[in-house]
N, C-alpha and C. Protein backbone atom coordinates (compact mmCIF):
# COMPACT_ATOMS: atom_id res chain seq x y z
N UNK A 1 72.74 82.49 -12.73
CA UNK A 1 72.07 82.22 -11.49
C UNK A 1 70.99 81.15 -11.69
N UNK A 2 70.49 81.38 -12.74
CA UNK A 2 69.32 80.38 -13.00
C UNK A 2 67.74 80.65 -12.74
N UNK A 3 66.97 80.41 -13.23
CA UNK A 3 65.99 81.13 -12.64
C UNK A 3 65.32 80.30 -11.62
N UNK A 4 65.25 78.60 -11.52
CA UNK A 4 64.84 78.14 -9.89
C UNK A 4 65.84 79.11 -9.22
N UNK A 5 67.00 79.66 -8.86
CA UNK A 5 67.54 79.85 -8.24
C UNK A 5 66.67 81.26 -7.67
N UNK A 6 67.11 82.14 -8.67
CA UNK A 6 65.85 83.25 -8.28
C UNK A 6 64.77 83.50 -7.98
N UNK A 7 64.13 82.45 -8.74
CA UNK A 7 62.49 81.98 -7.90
C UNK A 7 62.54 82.29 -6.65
N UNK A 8 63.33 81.15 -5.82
CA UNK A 8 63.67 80.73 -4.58
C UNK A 8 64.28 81.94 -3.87
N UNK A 9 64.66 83.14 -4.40
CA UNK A 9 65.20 84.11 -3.71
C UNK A 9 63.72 85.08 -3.62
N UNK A 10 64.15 85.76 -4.66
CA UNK A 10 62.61 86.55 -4.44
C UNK A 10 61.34 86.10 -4.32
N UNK A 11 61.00 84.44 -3.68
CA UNK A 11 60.09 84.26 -2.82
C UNK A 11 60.04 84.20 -1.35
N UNK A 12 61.66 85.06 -0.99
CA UNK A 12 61.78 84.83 0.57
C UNK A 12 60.77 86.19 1.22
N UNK A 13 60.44 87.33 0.56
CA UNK A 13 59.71 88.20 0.75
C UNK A 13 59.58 89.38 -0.33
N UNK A 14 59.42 90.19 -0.30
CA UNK A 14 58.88 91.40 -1.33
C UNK A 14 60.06 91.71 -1.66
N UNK A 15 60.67 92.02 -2.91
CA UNK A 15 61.50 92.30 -3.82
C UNK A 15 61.12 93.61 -4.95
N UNK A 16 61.96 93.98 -4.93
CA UNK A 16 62.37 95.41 -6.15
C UNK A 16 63.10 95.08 -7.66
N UNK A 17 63.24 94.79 -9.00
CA UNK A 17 64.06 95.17 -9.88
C UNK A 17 64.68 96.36 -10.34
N UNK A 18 65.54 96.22 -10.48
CA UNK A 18 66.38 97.51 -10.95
C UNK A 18 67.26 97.08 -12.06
N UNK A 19 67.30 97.90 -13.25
CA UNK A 19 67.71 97.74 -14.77
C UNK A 19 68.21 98.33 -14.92
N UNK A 20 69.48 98.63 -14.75
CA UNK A 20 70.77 99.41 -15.53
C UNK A 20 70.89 99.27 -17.06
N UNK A 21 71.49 100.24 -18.00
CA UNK A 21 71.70 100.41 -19.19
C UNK A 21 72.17 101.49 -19.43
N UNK A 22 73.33 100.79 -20.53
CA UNK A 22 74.16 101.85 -21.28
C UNK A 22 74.39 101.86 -22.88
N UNK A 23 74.48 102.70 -23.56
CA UNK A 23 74.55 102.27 -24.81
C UNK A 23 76.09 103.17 -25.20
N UNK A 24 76.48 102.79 -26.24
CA UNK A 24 77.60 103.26 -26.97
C UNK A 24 78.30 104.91 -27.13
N UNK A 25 77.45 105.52 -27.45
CA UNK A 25 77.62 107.39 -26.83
C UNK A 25 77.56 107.54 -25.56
N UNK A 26 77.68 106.87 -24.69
CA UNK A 26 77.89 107.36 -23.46
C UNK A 26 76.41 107.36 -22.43
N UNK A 27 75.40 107.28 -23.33
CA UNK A 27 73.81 107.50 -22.63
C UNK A 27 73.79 106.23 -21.72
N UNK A 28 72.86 106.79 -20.76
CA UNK A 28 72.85 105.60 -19.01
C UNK A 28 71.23 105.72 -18.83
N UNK A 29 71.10 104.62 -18.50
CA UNK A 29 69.21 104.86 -17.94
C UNK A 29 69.23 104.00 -17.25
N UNK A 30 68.10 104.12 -16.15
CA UNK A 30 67.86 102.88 -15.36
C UNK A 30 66.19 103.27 -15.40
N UNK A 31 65.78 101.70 -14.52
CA UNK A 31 63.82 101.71 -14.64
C UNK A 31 64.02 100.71 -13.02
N UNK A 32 63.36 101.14 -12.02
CA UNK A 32 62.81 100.26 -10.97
C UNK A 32 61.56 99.77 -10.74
N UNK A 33 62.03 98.65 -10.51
CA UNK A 33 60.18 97.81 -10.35
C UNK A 33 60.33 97.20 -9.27
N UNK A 34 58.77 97.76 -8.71
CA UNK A 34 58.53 97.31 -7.50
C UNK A 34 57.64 96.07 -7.54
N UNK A 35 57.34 95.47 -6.70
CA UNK A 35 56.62 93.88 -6.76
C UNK A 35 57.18 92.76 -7.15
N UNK A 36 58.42 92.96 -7.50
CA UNK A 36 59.09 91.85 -8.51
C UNK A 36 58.92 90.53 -7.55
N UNK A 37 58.22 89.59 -8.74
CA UNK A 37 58.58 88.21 -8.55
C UNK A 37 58.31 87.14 -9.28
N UNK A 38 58.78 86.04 -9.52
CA UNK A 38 58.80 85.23 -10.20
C UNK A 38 57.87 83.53 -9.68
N UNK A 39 56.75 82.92 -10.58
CA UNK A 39 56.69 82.10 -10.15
C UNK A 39 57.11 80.65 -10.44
N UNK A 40 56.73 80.07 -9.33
CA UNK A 40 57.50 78.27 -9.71
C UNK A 40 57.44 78.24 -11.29
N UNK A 41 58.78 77.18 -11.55
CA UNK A 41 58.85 76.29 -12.86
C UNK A 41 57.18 75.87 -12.90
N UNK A 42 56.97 75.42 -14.39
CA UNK A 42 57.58 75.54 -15.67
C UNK A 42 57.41 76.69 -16.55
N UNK A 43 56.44 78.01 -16.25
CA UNK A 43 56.53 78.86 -16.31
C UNK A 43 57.52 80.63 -15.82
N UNK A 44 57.79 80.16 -15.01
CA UNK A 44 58.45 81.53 -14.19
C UNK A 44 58.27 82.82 -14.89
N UNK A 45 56.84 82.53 -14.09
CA UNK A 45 55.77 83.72 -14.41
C UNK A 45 56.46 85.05 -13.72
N UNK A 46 56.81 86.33 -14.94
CA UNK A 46 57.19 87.48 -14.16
C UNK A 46 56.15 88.42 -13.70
N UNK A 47 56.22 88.99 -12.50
CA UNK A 47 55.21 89.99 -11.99
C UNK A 47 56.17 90.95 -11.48
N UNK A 48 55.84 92.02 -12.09
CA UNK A 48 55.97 93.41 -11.71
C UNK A 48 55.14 94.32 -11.28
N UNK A 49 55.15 95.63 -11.18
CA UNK A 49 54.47 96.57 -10.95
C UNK A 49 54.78 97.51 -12.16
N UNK A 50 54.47 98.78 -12.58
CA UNK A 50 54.64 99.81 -13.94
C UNK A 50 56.60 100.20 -13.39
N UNK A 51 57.50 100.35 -14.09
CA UNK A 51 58.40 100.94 -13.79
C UNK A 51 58.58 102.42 -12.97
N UNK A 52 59.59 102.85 -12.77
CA UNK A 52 59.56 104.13 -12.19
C UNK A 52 61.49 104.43 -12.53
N UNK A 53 61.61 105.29 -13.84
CA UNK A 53 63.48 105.67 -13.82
C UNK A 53 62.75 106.41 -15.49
N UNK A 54 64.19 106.30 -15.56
CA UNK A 54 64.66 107.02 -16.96
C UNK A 54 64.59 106.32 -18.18
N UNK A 55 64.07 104.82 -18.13
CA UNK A 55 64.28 104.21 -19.29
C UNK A 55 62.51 104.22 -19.81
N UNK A 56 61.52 105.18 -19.12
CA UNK A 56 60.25 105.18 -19.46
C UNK A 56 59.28 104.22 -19.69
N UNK A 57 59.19 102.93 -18.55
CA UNK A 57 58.17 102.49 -18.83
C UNK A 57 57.06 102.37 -18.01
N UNK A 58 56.78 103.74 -17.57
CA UNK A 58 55.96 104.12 -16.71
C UNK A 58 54.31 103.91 -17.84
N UNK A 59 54.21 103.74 -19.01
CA UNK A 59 53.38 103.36 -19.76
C UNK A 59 53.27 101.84 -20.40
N UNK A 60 53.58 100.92 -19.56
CA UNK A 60 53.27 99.51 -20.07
C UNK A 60 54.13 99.14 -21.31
N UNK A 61 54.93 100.00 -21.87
CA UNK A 61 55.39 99.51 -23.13
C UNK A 61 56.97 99.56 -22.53
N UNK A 62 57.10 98.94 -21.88
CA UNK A 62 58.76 98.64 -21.05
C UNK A 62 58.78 97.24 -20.74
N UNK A 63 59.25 96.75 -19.93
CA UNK A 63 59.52 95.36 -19.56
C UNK A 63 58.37 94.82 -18.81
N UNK A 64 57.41 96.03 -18.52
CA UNK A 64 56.23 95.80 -17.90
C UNK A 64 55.32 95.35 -18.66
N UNK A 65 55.41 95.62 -20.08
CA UNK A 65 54.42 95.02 -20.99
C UNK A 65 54.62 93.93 -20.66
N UNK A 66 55.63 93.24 -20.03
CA UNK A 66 55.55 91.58 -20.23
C UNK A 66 55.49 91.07 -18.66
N UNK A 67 54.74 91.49 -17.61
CA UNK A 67 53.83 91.34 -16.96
C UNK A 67 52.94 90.26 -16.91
N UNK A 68 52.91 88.99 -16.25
CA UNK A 68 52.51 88.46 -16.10
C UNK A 68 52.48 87.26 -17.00
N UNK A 69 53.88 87.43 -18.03
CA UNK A 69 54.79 86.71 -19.22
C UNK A 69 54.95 85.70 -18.37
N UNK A 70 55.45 84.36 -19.45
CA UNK A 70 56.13 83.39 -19.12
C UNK A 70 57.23 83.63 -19.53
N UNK A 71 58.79 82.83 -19.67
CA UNK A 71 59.58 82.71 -19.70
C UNK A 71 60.06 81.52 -20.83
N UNK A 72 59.78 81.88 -21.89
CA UNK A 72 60.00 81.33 -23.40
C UNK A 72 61.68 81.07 -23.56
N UNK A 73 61.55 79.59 -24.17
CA UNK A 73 63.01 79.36 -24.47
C UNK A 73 62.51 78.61 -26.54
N UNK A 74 63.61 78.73 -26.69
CA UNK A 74 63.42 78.25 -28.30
C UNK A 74 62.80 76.63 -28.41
N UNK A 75 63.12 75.84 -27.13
CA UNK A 75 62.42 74.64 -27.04
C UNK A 75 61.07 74.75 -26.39
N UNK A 76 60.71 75.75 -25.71
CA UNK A 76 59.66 75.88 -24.65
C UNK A 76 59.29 77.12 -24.51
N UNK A 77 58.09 77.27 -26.25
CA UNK A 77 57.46 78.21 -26.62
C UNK A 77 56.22 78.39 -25.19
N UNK A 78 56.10 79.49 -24.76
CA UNK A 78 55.56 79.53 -23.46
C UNK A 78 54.61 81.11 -23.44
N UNK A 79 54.85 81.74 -25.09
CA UNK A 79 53.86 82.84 -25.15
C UNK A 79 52.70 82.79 -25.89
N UNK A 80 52.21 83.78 -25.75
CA UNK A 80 50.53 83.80 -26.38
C UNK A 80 50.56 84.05 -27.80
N UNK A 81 51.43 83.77 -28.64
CA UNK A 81 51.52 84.65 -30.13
C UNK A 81 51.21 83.27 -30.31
N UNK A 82 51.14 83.06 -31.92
CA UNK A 82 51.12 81.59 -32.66
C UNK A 82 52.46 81.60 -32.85
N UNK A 83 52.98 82.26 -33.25
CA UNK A 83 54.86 81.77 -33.61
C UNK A 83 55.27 81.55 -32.01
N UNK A 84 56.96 81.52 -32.31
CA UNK A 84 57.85 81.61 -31.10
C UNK A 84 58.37 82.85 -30.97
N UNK A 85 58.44 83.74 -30.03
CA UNK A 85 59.33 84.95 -30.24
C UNK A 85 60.34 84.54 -29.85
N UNK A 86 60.54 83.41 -28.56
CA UNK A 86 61.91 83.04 -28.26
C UNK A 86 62.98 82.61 -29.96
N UNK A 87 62.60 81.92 -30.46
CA UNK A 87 62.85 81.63 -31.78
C UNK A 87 63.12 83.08 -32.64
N UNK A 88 62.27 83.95 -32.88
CA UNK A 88 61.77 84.75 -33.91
C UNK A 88 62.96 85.86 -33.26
N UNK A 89 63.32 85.94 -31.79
CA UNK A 89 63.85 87.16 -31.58
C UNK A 89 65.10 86.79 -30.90
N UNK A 90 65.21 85.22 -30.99
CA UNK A 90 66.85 85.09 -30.76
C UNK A 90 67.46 84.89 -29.24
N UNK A 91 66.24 84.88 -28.66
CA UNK A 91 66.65 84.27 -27.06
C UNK A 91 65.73 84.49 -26.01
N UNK A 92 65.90 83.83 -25.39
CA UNK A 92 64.73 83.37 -24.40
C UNK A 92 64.84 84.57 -23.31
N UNK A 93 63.72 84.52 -22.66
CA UNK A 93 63.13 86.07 -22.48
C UNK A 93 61.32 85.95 -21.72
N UNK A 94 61.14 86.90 -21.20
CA UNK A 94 59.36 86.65 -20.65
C UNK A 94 58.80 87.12 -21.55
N UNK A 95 57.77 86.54 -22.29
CA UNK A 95 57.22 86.99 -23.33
C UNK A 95 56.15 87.08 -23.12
N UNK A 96 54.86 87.87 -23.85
CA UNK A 96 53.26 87.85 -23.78
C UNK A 96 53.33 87.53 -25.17
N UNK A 97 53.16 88.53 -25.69
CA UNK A 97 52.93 88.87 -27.54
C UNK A 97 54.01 89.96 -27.59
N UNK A 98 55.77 88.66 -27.56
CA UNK A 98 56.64 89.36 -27.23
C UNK A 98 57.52 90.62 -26.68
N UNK A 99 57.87 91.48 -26.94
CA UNK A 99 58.56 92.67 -25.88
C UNK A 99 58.99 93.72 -27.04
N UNK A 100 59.33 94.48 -25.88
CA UNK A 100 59.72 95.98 -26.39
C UNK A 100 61.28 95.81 -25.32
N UNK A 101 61.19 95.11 -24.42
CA UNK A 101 62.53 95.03 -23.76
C UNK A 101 63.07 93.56 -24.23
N UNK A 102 64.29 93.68 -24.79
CA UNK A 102 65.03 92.29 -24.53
C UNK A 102 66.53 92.32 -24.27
N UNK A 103 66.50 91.86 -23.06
CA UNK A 103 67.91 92.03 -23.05
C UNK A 103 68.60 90.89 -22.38
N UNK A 104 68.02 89.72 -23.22
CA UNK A 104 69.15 88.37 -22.59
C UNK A 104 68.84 88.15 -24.78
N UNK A 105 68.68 88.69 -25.75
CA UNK A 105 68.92 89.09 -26.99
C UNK A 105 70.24 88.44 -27.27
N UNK A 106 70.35 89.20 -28.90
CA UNK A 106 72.05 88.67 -29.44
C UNK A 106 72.84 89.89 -28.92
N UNK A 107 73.90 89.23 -28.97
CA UNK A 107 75.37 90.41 -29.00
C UNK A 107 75.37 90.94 -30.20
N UNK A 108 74.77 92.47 -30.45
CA UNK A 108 74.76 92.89 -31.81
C UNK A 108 75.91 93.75 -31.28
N UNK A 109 76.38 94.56 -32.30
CA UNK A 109 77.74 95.99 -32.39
C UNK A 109 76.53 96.82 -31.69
N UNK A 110 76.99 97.29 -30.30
CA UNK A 110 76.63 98.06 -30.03
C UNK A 110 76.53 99.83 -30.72
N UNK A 111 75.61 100.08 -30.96
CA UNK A 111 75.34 101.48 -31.54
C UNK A 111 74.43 101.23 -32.67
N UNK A 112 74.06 100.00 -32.95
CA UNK A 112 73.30 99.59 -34.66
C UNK A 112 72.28 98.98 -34.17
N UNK A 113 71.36 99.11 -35.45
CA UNK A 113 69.94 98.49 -35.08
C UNK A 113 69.93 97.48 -36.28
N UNK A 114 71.02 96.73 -36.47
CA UNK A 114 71.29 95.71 -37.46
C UNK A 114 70.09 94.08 -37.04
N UNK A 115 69.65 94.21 -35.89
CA UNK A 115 69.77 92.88 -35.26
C UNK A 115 67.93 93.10 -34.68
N UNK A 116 67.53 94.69 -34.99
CA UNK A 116 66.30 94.70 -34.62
C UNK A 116 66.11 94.45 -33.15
N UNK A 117 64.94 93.51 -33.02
CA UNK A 117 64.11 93.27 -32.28
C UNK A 117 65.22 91.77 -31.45
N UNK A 118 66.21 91.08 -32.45
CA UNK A 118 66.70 90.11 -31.59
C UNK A 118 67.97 90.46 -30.82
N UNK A 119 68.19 91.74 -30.90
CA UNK A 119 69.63 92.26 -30.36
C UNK A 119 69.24 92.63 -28.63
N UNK A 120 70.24 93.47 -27.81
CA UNK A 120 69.69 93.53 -26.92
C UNK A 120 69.29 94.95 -26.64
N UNK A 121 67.79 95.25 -26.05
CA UNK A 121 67.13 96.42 -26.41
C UNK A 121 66.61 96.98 -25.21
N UNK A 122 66.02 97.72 -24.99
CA UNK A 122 65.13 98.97 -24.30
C UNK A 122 64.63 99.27 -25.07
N UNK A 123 63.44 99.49 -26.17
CA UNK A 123 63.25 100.15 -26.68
C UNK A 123 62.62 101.72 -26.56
N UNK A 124 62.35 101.80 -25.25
CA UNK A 124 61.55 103.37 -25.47
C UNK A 124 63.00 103.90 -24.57
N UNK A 125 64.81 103.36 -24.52
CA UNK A 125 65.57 103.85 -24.42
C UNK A 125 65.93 105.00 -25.24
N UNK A 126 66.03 104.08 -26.66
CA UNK A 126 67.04 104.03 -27.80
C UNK A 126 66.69 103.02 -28.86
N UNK A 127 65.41 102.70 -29.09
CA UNK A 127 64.54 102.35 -30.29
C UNK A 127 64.90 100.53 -30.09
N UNK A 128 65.90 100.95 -31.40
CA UNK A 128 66.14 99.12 -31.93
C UNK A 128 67.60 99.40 -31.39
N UNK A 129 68.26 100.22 -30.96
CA UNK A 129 70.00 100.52 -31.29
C UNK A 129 70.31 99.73 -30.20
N UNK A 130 71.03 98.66 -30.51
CA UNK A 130 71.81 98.10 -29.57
C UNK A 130 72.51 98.18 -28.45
N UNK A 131 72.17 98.17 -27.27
CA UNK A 131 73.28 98.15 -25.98
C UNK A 131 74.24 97.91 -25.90
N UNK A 132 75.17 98.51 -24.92
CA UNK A 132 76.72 98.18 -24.60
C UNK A 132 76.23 97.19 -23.56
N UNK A 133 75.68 97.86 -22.34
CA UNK A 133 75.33 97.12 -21.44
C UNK A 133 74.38 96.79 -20.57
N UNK A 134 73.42 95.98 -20.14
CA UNK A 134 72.89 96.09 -19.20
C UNK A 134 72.75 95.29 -18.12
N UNK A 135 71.97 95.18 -17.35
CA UNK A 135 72.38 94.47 -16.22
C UNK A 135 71.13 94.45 -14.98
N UNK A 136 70.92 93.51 -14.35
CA UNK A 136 69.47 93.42 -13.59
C UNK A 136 70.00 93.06 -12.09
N UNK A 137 69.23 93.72 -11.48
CA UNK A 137 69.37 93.63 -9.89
C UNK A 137 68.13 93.22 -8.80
N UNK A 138 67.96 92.45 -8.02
CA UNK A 138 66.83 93.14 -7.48
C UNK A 138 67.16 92.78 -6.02
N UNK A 139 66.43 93.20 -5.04
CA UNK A 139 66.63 93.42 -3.51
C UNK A 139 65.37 92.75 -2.83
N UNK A 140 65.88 92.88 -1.66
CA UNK A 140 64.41 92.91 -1.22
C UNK A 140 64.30 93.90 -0.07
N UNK A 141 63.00 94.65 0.00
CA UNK A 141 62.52 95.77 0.82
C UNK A 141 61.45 95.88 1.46
């Protein structure tokens, strides 16, 4: 989709995210965020609100930690760390002082935590263990 593209959507009015995930045994979680939105290039600054589902990040350490993140690519270090996490964790992503969620990550074997922090994660899902699947939605309400 792109993210001008989404910009341009969820600035037509108030928007929701919703995060599906599945991992390899069969386990399913989802997390909804309310406030979602993104601002103009060259940042596409994410804003959320705290989650609310099953993937627990009703405590800041979910995708909400990265709240008010930019949107880091391996050419266009755009977080607050001195390194790159886009670099360091294998794909571009909203970063602060990188994430506990990544899930635009590598294609690791789902079920292994071979790939850490650069695979694709939830972590207060299912730690470091790799996803089968996940998938992002958002609406507007």
């Amino acid at each position: 989709m792109g993210l001008d593209n989404l910009q341009e959507l969820v600035a037509q009015g108030p928007s929701e995210l919703r995060i599906d995930v599945s991992a390899l045994g069969g386990s399913e979680g989802y997390e909804i965020f309310q406030d979602f939105s993104i601002s103009p290039g060259p940042g596409y600054t994410l804003n959320i609100a705290l989650g609310t589902g099953t993937l627990g990040d009703s405590t800041a350490d979910g995708l909400s930690f990265n709240n008010n993140g930019n949107f880091s690519t391996f050419d266009r270090d755009m977080d607050l760390t001195s390194s790159s996490c886009a670099s360091n964790n294998k794909g571009a992503w909203w970063y602060t002082s990188c994430m506990y969620v990544h899930l635009n990550g590598q294609y690791c074997t789902p079920g292994t935590t071979s790939c850490g922090y650069s695979g694709i994660i939830y972590e207060k899902f299912l730690g470091l263990e790799s996803l089968l699947t996940s998938r992002m939605m958002f609406r507007r309400v």
